[in-house]
N, C-alpha and C. Protein backbone atom coordinates (compact mmCIF):
# COMPACT_ATOMS: atom_id res chain seq x y z
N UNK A 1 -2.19 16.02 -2.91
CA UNK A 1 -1.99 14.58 -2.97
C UNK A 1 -2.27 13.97 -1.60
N UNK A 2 -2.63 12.76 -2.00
CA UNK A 2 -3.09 12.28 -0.27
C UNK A 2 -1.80 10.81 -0.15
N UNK A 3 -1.56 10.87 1.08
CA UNK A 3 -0.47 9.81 1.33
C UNK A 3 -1.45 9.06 2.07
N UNK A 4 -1.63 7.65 2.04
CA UNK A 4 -2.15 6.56 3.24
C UNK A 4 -1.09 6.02 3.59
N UNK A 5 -1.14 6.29 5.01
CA UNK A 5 -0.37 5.09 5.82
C UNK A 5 -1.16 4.13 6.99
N UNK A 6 -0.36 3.71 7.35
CA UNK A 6 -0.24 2.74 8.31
C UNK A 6 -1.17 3.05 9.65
N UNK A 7 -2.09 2.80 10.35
CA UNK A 7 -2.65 3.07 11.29
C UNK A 7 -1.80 3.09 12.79
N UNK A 8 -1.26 1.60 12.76
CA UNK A 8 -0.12 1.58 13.32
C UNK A 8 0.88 2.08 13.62
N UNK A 9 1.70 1.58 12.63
CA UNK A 9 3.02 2.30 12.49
C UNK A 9 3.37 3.49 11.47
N UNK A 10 2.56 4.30 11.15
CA UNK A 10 2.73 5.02 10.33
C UNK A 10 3.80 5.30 9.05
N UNK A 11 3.91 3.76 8.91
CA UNK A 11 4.39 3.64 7.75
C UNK A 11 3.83 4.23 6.62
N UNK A 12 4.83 5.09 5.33
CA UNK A 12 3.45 5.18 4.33
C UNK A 12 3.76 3.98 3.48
N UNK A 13 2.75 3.84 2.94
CA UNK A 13 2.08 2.62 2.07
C UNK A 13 2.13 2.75 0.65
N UNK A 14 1.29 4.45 -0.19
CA UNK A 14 0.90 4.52 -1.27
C UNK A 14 0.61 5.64 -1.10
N UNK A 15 -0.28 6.21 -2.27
CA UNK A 15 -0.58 7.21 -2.12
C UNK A 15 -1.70 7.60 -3.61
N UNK A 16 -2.39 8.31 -3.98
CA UNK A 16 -3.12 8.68 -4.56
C UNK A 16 -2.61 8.68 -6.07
N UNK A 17 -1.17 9.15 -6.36
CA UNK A 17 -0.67 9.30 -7.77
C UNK A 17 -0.98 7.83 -8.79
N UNK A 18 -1.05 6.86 -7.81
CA UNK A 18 -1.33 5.44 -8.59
C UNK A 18 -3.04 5.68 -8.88
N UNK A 19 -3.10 4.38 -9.89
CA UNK A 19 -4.50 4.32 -10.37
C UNK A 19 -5.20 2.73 -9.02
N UNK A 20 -6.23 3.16 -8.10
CA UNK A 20 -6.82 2.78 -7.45
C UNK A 20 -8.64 2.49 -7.52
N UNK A 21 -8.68 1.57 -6.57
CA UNK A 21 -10.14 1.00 -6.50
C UNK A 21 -10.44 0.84 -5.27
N UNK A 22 -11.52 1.23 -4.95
CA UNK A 22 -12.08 0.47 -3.33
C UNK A 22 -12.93 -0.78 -3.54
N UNK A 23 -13.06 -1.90 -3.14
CA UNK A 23 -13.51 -3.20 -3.65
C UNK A 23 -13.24 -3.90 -2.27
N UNK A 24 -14.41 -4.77 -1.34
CA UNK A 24 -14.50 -5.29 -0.89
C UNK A 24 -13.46 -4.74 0.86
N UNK A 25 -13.43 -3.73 0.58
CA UNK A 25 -12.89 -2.79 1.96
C UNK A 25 -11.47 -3.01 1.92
N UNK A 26 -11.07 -2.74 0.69
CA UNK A 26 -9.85 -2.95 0.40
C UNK A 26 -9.29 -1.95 -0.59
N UNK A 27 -8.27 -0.63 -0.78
CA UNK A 27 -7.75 -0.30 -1.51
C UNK A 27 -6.87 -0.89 -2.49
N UNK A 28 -7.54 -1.53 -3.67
CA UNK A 28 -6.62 -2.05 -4.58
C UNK A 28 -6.02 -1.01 -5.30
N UNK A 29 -4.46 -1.08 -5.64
CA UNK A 29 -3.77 -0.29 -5.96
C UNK A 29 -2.92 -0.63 -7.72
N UNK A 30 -3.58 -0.20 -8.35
CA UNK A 30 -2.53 -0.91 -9.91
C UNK A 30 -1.34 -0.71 -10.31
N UNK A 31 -0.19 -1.35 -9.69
CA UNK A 31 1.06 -0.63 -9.83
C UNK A 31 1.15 -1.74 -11.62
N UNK A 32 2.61 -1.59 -12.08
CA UNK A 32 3.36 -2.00 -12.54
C UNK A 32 4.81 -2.72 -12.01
N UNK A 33 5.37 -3.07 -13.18
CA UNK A 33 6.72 -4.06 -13.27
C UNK A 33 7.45 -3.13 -14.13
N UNK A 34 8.81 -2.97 -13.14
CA UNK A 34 9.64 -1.59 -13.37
C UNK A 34 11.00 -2.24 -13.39
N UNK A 35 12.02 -1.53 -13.88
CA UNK A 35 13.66 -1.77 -14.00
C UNK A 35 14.25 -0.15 -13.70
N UNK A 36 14.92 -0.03 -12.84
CA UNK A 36 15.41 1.22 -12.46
C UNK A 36 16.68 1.12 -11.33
N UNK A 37 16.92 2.17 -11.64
CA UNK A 37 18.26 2.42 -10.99
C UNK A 37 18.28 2.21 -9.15
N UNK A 38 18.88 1.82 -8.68
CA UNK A 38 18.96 1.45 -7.29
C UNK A 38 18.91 2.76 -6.44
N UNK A 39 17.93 3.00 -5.75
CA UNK A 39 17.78 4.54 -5.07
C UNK A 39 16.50 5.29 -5.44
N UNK A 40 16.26 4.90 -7.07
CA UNK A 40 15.06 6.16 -7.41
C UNK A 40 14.07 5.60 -6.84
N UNK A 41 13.23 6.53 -6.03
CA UNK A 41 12.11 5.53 -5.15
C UNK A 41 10.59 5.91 -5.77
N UNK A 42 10.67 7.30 -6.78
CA UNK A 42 9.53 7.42 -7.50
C UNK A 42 9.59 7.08 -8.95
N UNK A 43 8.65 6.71 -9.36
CA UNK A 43 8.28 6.00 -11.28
C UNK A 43 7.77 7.72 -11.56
N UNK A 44 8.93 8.41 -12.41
CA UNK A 44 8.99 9.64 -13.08
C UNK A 44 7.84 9.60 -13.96
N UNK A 45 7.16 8.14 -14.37
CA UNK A 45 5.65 8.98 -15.20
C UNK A 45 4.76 8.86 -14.97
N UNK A 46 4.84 8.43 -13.42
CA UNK A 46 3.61 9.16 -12.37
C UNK A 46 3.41 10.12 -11.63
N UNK A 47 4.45 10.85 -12.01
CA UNK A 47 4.37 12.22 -11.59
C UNK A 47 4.67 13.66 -13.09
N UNK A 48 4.69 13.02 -14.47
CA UNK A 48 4.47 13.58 -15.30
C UNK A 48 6.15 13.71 -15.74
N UNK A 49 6.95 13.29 -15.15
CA UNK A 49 8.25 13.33 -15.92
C UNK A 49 8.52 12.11 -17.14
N UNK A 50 9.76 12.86 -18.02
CA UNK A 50 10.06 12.26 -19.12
C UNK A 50 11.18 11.97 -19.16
N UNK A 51 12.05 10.76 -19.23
CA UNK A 51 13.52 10.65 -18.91
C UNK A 51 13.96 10.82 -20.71
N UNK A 52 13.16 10.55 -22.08
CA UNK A 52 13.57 11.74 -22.98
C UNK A 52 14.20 12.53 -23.18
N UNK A 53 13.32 13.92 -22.05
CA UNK A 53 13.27 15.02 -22.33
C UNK A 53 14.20 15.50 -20.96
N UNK A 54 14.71 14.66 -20.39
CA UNK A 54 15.90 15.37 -19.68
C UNK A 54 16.74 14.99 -20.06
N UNK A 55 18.03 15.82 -19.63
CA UNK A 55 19.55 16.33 -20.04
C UNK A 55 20.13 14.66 -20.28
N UNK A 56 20.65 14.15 -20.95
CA UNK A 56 21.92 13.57 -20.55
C UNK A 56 22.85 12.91 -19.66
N UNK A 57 22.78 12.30 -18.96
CA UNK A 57 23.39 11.91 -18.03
C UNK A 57 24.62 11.16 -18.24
N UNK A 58 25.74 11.45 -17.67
CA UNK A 58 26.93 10.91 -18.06
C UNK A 58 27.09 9.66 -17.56
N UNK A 59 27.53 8.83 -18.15
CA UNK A 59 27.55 7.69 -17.41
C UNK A 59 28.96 7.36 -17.05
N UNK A 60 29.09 6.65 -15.48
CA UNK A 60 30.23 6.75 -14.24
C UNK A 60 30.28 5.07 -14.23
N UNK A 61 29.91 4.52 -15.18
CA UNK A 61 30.21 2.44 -15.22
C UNK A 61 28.75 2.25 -15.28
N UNK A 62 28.73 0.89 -14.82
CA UNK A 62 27.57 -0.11 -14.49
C UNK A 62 27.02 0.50 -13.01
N UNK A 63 25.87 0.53 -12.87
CA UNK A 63 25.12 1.39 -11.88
C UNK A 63 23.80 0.11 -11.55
N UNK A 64 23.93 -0.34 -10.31
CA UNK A 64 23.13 -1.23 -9.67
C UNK A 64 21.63 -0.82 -10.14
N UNK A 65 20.68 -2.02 -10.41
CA UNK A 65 19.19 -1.81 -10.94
C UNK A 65 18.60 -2.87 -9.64
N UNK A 66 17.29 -2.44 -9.77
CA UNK A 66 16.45 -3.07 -8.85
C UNK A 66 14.91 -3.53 -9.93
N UNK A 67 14.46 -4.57 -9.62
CA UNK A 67 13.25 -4.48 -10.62
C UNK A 67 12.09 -4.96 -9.65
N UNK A 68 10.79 -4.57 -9.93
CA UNK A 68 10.09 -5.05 -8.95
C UNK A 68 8.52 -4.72 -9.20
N UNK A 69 7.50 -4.36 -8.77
CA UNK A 69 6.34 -4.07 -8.74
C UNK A 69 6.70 -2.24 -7.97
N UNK A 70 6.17 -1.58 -8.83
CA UNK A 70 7.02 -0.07 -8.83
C UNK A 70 6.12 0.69 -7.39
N UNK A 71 5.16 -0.27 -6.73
CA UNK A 71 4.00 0.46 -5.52
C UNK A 71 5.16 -0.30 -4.56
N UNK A 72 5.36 -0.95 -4.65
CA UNK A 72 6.32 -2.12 -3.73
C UNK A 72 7.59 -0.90 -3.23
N UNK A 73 8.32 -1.48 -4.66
CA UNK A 73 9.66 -0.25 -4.73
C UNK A 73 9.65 1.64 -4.04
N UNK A 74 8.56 2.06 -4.76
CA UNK A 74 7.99 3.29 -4.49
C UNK A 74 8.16 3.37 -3.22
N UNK A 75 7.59 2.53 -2.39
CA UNK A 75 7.17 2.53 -0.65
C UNK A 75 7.27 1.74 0.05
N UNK A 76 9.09 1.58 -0.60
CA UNK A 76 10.08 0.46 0.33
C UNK A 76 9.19 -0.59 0.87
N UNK A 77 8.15 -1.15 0.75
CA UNK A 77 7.96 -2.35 1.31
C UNK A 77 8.50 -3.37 1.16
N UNK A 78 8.76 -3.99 2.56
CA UNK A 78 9.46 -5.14 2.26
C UNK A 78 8.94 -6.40 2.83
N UNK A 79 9.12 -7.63 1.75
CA UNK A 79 8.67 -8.69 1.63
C UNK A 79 9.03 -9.58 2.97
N UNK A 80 8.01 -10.57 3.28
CA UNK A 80 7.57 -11.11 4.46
C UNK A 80 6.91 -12.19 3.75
N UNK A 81 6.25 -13.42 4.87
CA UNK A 81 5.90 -14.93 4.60
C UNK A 81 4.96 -15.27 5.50
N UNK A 82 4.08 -15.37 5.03
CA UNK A 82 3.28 -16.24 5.73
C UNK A 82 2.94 -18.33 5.54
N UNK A 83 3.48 -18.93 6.19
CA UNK A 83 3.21 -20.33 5.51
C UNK A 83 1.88 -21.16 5.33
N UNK A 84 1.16 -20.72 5.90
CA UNK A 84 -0.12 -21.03 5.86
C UNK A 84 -1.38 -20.35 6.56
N UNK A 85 -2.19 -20.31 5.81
CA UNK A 85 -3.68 -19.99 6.47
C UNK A 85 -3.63 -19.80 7.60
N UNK A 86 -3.14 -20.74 8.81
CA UNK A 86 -3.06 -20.70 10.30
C UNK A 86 -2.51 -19.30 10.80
N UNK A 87 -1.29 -19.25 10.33
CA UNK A 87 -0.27 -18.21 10.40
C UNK A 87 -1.12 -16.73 10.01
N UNK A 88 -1.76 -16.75 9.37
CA UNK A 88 -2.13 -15.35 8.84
C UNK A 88 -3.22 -14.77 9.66
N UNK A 89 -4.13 -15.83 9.89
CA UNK A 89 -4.97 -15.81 11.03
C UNK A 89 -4.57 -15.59 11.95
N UNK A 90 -3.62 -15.57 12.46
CA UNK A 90 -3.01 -15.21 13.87
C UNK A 90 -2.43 -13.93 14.11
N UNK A 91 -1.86 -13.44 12.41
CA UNK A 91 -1.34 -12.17 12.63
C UNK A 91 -2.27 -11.77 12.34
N UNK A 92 -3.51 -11.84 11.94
CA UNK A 92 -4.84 -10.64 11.46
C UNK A 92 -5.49 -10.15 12.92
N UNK A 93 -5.72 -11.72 13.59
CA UNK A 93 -6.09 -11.16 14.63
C UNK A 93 -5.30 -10.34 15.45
N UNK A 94 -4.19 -10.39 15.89
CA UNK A 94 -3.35 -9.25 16.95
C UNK A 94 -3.63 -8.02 15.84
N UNK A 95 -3.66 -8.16 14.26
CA UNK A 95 -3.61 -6.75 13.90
C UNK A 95 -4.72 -6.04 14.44
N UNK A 96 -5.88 -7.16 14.74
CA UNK A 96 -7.50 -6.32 14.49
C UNK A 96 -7.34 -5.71 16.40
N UNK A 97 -6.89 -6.39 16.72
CA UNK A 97 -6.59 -5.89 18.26
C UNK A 97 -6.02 -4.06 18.67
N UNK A 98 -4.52 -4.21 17.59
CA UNK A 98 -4.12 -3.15 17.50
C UNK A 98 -4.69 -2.30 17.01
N UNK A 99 -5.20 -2.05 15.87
CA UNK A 99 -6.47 -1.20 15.47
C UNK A 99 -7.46 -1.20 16.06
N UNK A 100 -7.99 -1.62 16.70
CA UNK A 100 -9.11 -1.36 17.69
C UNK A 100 -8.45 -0.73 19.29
N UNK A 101 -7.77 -1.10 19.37
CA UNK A 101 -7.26 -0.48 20.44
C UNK A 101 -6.57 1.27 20.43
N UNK A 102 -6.50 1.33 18.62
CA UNK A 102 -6.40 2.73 18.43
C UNK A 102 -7.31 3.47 18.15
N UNK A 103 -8.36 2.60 17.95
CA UNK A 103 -9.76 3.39 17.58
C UNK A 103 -10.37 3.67 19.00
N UNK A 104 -10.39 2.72 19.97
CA UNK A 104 -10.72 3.06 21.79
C UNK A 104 -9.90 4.28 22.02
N UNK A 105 -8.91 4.13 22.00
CA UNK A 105 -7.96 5.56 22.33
C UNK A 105 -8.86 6.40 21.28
N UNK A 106 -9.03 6.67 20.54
CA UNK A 106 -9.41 8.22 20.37
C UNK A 106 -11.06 8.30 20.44
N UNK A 107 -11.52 7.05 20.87
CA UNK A 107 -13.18 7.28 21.03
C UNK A 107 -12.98 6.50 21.66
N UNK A 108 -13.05 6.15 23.43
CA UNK A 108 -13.07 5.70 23.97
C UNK A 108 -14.66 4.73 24.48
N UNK A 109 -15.78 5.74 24.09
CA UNK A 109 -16.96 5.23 24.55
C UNK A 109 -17.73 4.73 22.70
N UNK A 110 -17.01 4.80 21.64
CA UNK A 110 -17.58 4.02 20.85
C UNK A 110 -17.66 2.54 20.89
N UNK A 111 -18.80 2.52 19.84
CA UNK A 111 -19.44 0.77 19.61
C UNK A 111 -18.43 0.71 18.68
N UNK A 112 -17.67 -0.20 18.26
CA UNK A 112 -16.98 -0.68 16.98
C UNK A 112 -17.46 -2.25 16.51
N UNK A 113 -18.38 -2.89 16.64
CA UNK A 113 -18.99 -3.95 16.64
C UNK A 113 -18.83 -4.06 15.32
N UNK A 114 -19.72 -2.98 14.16
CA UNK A 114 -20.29 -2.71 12.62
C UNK A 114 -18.70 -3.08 12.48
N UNK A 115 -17.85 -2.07 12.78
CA UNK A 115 -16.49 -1.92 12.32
C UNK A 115 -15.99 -3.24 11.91
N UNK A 116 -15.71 -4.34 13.03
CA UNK A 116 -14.95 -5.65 13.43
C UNK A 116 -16.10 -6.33 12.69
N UNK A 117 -17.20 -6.36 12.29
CA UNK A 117 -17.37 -7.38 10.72
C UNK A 117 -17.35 -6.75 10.03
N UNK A 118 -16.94 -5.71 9.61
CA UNK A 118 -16.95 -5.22 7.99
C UNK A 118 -15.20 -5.61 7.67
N UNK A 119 -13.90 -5.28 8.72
CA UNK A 119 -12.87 -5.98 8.61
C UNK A 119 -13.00 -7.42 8.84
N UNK A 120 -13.58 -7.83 9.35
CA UNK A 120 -13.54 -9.05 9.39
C UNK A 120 -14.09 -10.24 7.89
N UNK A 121 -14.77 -9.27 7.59
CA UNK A 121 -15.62 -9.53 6.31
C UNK A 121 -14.28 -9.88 4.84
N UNK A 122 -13.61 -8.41 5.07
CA UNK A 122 -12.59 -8.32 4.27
C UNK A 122 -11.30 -9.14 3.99
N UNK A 123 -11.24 -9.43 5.89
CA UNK A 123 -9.79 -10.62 6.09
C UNK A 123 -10.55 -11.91 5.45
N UNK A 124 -11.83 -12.31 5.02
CA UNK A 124 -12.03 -13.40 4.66
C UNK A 124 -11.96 -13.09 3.22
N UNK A 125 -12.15 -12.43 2.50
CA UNK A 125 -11.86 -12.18 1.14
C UNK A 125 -10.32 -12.70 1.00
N UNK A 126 -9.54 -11.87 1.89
CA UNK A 126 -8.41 -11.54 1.44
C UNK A 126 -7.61 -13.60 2.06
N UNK A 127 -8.35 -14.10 2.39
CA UNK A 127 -7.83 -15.56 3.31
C UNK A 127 -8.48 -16.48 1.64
N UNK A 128 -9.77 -16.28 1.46
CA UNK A 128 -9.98 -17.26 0.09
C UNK A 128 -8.80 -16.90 -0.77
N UNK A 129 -8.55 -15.59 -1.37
CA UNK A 129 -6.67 -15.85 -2.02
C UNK A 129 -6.06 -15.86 -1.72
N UNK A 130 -5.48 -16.37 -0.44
CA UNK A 130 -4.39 -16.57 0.07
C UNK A 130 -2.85 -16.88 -0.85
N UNK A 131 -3.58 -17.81 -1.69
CA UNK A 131 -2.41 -18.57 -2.40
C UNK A 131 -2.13 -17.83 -3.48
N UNK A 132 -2.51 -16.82 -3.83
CA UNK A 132 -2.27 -16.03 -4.84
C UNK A 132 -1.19 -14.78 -4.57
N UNK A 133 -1.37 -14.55 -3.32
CA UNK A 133 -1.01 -13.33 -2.35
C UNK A 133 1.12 -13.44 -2.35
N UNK A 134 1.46 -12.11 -2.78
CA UNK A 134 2.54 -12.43 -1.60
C UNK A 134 2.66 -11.18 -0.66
N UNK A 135 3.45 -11.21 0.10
CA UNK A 135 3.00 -10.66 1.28
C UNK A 135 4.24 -9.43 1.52
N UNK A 136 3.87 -8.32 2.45
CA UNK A 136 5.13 -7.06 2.50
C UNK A 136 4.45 -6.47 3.76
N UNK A 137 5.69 -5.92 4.42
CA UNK A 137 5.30 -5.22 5.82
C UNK A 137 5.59 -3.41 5.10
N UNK A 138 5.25 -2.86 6.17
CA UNK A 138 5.65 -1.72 5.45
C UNK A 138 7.00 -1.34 5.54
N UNK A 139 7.99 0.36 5.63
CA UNK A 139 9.17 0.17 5.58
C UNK A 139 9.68 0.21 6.86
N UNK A 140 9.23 0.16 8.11
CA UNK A 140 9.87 -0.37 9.29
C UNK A 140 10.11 -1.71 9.68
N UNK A 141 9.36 -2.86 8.97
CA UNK A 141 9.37 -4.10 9.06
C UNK A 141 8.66 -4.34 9.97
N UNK A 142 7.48 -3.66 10.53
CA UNK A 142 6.86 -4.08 11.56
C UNK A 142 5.90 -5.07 11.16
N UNK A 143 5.83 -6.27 12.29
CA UNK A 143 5.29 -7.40 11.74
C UNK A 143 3.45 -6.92 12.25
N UNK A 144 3.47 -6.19 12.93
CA UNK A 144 2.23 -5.98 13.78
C UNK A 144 1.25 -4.82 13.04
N UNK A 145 2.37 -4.09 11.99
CA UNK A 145 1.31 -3.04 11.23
C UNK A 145 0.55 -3.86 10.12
N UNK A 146 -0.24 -2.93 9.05
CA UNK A 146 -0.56 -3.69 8.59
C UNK A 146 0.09 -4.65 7.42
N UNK A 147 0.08 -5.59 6.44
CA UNK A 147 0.83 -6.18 5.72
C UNK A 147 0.04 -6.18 4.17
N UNK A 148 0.77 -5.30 3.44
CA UNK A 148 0.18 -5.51 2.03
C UNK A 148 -0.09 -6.58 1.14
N UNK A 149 -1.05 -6.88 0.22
CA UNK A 149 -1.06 -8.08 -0.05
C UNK A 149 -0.87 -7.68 -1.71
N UNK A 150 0.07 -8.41 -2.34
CA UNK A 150 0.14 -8.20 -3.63
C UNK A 150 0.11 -9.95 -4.76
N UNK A 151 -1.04 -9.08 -5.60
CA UNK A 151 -1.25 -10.39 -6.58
C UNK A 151 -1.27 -9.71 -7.89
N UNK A 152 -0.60 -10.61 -8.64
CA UNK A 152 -0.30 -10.81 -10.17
C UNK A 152 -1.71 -11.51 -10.76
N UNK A 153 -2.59 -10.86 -11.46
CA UNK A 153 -3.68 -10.78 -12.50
C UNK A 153 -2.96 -10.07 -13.87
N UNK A 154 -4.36 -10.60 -14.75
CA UNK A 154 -4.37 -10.00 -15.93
C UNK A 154 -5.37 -9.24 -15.84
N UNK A 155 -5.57 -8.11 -16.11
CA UNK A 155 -6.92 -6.93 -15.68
C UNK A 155 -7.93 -7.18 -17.15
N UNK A 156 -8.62 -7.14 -16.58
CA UNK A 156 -9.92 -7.45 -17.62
C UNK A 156 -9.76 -6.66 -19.04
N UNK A 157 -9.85 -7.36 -20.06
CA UNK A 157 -9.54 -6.45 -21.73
C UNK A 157 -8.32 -6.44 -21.88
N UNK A 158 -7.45 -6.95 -20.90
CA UNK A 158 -5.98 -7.25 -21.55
C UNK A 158 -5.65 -8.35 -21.18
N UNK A 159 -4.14 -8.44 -22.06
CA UNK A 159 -3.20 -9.52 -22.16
C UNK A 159 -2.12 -9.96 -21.07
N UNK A 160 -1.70 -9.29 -20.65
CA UNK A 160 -0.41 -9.39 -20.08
C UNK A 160 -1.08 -9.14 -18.02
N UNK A 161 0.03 -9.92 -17.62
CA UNK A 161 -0.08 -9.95 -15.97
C UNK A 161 0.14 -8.45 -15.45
N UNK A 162 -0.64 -7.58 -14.62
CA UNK A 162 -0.07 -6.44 -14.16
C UNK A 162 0.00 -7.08 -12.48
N UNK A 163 0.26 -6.02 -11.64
CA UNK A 163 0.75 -6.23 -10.36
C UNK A 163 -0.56 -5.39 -9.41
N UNK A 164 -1.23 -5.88 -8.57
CA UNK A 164 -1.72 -5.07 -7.67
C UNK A 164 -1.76 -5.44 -6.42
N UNK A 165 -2.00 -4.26 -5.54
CA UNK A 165 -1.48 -4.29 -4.10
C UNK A 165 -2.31 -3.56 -2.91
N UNK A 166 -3.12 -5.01 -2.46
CA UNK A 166 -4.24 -5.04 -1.80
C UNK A 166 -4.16 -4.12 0.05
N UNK A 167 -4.48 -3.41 0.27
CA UNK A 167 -4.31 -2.88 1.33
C UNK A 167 -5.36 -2.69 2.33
N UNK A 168 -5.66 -3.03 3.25
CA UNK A 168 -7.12 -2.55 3.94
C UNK A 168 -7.64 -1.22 4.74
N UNK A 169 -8.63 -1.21 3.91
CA UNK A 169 -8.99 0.53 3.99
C UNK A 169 -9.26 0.83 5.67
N UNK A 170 -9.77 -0.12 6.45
CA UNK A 170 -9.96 0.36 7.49
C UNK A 170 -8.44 0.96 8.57
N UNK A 171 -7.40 -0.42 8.13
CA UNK A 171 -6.08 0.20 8.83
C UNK A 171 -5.32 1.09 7.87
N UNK A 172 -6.19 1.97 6.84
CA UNK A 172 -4.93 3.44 6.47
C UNK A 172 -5.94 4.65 7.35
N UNK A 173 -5.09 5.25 7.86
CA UNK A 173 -5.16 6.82 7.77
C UNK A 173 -4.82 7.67 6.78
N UNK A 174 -5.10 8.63 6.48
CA UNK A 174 -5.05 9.62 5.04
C UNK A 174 -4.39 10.96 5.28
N UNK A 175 -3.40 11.39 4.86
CA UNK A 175 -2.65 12.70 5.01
C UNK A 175 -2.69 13.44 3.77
N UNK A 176 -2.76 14.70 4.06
CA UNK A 176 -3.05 15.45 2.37
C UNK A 176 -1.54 16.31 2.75
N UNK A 177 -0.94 16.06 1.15
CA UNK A 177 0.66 16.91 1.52
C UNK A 177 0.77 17.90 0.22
N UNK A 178 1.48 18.54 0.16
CA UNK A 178 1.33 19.71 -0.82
C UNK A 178 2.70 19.56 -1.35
N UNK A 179 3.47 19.33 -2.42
CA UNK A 179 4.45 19.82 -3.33
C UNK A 179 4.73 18.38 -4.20
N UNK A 180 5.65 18.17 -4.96
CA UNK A 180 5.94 16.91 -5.56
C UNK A 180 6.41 15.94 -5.15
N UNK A 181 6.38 14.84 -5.47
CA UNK A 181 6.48 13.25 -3.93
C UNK A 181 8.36 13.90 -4.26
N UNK A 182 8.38 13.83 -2.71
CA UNK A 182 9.97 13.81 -2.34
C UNK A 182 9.96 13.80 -0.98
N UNK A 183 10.94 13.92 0.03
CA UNK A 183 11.15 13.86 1.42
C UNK A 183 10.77 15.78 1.76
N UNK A 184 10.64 16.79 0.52
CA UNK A 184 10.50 18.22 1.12
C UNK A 184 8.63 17.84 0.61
N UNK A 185 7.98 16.73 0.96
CA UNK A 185 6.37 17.37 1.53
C UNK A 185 6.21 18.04 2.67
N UNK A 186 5.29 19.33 2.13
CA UNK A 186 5.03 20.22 3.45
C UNK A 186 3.37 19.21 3.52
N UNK A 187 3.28 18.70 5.08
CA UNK A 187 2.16 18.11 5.62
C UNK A 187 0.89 19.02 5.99
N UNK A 188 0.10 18.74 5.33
CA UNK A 188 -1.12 20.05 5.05
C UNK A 188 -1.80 19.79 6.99
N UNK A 189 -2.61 18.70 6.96
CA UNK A 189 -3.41 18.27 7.54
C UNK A 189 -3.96 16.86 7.65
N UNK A 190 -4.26 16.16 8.71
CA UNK A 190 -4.19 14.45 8.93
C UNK A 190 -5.87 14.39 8.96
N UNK A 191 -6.86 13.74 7.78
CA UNK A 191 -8.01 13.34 8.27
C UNK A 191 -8.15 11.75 8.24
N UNK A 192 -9.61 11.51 8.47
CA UNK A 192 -9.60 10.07 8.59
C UNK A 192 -11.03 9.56 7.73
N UNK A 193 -11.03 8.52 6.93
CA UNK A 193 -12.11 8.27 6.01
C UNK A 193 -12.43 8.95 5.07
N UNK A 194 -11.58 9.53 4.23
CA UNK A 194 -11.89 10.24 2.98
C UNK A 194 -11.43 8.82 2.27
N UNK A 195 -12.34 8.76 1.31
CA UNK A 195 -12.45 7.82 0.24
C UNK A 195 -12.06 8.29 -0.93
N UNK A 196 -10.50 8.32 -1.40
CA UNK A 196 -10.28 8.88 -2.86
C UNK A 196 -9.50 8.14 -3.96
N UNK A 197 -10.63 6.93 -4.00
CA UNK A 197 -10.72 5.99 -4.74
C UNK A 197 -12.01 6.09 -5.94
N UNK A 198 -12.54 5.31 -6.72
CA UNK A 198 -13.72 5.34 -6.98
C UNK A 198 -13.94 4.16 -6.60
N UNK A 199 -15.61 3.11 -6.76
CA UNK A 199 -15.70 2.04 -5.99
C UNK A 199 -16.42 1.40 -7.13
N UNK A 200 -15.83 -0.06 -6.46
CA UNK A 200 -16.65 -0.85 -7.91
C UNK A 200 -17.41 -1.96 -7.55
């Protein structure tokens, strides 16, 4: 399984078990709209579980629920504001700073010119929907990493609103981890630019 995080702050973000797209230099991510118990941080039938086909659970009262967009929930992101166009522009740019300034650190004598319009290309995609957008830092709250963008569509051939959650491919890094999503991933190895999306 591959985890993307944060270039920055190495927040993780998402990860591969969701159904994804690369589109306009952007990992779109197709979560859902979930109701669950306060704490469970993975959706059991994305990882092939059946709450069915397990035991019983006794019930101890009324037990706090959380409902939300389940990529959101999944990877504690938490919600943030931008009030206008101005505002977002201001945090894109210090972001594009910070990412470039991590890309100098480990290639110090690269051109990143191509790089800074192909993101730049993308922050204008992502600025025409602005108003559609709402907005999440990752789970440190750092205002300076990157900030997910999530919009409510109806996906083409259906009815109903699903949830997706726009991320930019240039600020994830990619980690490949080995066992079932929980806090015991053993961390294989950290690369950078594997594309394991399909593209549309």
């Amino acid at each position: 399984m591959i985890v993307y995080k944060c270039a920055i702050t190495g927040d993780e973000l998402f990860t591969d078990i969701y159904k994804l797209v690369l589109k306009d230099g952007f990992y779109i991510v197709r979560g859902k709209y979930v109701t669950r118990k306060k704490g469970d941080t993975v959706d059991d039938s994305l990882i092939g579980g059946n709450a069915s086909a397990e035991e019983p659970q006794e019930s101890g009262g009324e037990e706090s629920t959380e409902s939300g967009c389940n990529v959101v929930l999944d990877n504690r992101l938490l919600p943030t504001t931008f009030g206008t166009k101005k505002e977002y522009t201001a945090y894109f740019k210090d972001y594009v700073k910070g990412l470039l300034a991590k890309k100098k650190e480990a290639n110090p004598d690269g051109d990143f010119s191509e790089w800074q319009k192909e993101i730049t290309a993308s922050y204008k995609v992502a600025l025409a929907n602005f108003k559609e957008f709402e907005f999440f830092t990752g789970s440190s709250g750092e205002i300076n990493g990157m900030i997910p963008l999530l919009e409510w569509k109806v996906p083409e051939g259906e009815t109903d609103e699903a949830p997706h959650v726009w991320f930019y491919k240039e600020g994830c890094i990619e980690e490949k981890v080995v066992g079932p999503p929980g806090p015991w991933f053993i961390r294989e190895h950290h690369t950078n630019n594997l594309v394991m999306a399909r593209t549309v």
